[in-house]
C-alpha atoms as a PDB file:
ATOM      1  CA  UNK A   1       2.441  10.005   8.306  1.00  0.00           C
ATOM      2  CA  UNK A   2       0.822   7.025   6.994  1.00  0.00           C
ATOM      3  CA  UNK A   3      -2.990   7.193   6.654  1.00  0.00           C
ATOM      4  CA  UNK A   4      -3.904   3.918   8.669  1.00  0.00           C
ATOM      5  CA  UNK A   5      -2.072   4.616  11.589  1.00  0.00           C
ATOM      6  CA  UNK A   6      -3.208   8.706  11.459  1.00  0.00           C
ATOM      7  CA  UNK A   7      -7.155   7.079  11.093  1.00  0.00           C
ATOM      8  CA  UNK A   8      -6.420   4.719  13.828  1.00  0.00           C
ATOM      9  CA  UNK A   9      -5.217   7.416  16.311  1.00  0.00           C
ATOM     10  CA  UNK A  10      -8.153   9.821  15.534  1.00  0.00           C
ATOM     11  CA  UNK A  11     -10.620   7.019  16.214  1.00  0.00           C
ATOM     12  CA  UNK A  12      -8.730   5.785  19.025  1.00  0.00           C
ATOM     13  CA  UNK A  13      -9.007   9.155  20.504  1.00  0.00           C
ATOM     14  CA  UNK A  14     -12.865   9.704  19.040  1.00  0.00           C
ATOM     15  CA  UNK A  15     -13.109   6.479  21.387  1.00  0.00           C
ATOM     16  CA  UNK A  16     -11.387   7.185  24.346  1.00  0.00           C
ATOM     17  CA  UNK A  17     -11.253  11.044  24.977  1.00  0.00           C
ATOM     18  CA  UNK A  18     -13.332  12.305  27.620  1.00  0.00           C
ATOM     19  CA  UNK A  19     -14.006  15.508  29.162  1.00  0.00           C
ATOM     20  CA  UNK A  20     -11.831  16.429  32.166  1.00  0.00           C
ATOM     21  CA  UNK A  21     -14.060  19.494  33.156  1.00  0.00           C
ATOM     22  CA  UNK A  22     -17.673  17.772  32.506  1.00  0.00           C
ATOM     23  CA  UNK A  23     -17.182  14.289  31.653  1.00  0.00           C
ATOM     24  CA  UNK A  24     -18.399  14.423  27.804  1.00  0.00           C
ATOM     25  CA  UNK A  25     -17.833  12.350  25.600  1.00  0.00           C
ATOM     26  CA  UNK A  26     -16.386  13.907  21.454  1.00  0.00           C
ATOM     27  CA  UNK A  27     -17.394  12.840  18.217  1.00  0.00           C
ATOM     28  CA  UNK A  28     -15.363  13.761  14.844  1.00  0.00           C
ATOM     29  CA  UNK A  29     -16.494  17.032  14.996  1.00  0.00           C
ATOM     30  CA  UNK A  30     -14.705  18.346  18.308  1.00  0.00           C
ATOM     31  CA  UNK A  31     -11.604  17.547  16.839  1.00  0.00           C
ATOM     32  CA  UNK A  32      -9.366  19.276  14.515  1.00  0.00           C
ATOM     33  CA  UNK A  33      -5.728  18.379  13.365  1.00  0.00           C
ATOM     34  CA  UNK A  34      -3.311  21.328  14.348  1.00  0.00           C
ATOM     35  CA  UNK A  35       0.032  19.677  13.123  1.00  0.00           C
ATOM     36  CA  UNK A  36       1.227  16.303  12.067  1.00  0.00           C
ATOM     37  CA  UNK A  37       5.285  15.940  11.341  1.00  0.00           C
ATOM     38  CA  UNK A  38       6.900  12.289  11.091  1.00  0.00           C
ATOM     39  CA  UNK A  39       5.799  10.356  13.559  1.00  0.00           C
ATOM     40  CA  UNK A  40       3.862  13.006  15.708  1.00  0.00           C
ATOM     41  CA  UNK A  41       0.286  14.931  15.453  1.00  0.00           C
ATOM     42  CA  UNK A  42      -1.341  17.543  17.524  1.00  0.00           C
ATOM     43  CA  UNK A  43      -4.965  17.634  17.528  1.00  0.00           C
ATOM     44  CA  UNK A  44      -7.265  19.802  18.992  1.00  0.00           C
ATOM     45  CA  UNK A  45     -10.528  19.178  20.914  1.00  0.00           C
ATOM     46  CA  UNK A  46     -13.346  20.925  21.471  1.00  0.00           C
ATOM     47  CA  UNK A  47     -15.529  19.824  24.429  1.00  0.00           C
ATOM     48  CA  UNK A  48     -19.200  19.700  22.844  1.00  0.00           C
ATOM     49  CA  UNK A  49     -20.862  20.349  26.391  1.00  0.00           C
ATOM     50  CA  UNK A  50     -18.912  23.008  28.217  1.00  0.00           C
ATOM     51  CA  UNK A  51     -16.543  24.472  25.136  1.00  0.00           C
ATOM     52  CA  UNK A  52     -13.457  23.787  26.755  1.00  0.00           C
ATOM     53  CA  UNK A  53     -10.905  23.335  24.599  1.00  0.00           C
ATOM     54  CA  UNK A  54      -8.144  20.715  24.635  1.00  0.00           C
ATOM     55  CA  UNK A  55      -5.152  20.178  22.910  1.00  0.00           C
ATOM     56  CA  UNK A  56      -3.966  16.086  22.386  1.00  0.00           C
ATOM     57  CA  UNK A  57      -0.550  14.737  21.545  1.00  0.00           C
ATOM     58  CA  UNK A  58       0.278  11.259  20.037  1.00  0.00           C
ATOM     59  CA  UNK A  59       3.007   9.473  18.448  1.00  0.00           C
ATOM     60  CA  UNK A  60       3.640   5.919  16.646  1.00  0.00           C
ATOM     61  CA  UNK A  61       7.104   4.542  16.843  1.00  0.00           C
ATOM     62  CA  UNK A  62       8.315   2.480  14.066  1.00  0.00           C
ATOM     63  CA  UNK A  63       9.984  -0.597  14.480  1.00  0.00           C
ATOM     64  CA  UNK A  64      13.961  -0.794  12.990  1.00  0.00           C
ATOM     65  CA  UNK A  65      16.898  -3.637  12.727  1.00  0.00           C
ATOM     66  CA  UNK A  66      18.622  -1.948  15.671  1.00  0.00           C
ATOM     67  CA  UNK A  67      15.789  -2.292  18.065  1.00  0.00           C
ATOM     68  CA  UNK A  68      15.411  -6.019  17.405  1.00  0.00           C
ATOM     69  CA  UNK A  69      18.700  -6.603  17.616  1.00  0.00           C
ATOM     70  CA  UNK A  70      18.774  -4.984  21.961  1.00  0.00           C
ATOM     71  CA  UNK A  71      17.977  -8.052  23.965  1.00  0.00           C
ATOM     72  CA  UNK A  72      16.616  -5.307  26.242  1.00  0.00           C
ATOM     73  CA  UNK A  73      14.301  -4.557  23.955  1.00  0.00           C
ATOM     74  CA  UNK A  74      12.957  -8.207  22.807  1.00  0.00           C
ATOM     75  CA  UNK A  75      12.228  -8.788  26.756  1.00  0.00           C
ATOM     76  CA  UNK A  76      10.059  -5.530  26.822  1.00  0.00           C
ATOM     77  CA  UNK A  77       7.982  -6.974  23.608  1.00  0.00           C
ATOM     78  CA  UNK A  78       7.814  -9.977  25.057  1.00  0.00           C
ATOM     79  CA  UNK A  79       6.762  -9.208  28.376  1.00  0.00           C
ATOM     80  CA  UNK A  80       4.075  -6.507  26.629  1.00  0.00           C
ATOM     81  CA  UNK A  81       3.044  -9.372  24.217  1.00  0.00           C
ATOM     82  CA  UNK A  82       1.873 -12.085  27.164  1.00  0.00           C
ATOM     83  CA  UNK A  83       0.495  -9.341  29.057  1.00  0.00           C
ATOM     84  CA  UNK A  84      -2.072  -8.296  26.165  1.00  0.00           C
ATOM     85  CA  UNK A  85      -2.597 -12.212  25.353  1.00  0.00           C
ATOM     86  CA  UNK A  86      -4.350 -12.139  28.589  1.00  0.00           C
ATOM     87  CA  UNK A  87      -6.280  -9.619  28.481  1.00  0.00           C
ATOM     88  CA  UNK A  88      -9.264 -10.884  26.784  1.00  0.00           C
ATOM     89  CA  UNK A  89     -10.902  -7.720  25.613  1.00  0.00           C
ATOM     90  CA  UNK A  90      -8.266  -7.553  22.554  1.00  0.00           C
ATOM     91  CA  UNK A  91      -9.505  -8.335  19.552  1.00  0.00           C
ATOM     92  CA  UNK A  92      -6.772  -9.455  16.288  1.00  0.00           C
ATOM     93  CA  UNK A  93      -7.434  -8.233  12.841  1.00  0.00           C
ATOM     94  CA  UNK A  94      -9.165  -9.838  10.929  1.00  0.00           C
ATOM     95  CA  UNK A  95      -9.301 -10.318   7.266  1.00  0.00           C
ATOM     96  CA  UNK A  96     -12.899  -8.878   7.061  1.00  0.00           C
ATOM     97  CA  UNK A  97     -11.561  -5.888   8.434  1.00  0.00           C
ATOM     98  CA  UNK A  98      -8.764  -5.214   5.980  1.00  0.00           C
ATOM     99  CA  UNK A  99     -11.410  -6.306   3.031  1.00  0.00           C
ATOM    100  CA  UNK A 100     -13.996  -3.660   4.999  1.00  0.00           C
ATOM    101  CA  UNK A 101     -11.209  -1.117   5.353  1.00  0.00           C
ATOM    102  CA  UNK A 102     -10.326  -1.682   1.233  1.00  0.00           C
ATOM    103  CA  UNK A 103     -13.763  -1.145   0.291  1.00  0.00           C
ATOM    104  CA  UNK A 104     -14.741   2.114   2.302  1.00  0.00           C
ATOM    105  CA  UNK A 105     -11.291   3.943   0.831  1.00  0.00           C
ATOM    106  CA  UNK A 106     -12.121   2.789  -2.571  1.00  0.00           C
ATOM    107  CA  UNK A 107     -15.879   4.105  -1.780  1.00  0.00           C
ATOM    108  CA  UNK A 108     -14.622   7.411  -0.584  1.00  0.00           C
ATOM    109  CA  UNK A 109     -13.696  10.709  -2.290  1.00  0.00           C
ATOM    110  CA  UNK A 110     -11.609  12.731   0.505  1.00  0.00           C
ATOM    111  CA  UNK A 111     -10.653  11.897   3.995  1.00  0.00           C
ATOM    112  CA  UNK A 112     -13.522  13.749   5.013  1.00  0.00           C
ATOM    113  CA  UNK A 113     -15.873  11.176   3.098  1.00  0.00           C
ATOM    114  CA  UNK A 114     -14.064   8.003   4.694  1.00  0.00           C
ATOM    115  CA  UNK A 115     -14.923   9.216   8.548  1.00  0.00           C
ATOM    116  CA  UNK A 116     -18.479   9.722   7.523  1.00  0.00           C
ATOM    117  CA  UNK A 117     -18.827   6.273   6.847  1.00  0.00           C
END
């Protein structure tokens, strides 16, 4: 699995994931990687408050010539596309974020070491 989207969906879920039972929120430390295979990983959270324990699926999907090439699929994109252009919480990369992201992996030791940071 590549490393930017696997850091992206761990802090996506560090982000978003809250307790169903008690309402808590999770930092780094509730959650543990059970499995990753291809496209997939299975983490596993701990609740910090009431110790329930929770187990989170995800999955990226890679885009290939035979999608872009379904006219089915280009009205989907496109329709997702204008939909997000409106919503004006979204935020594009920018290029102090990749020079940011550069500096912290070439600052850090293990995986470990980058999420500290």
């Amino acid at each position: 699995m590549n490393y930017l989207i696997l850091k992206s969906i761990i802090e996506a879920t560090i982000a978003n994931f809250k307790c169903k039972n008690c309402d808590s929120w999770i930092s780094e430390w509730n959650l543990n990687i059970l499995w990753t295979a291809g496209n997939n990983i299975n983490m596993e959270i701990v609740c910090p408050n009431c110790k329930v324990q929770w187990v989170v699926k995800a999955e990226f999907w890679m885009l290939n010539n035979n999608n872009l090439k379904n006219p089915d699929f280009i009205n989907n994109l496109k329709t997702y596309f204008n939909w997000n252009k409106e919503d004006s919480s979204l935020e594009s990369i920018k290029d102090e974020d990749i020079l940011n992201l550069r500096k912290g992996l070439n600052n850090s030791s293990s995986i470990e070491d980058f999420f500290k940071k």
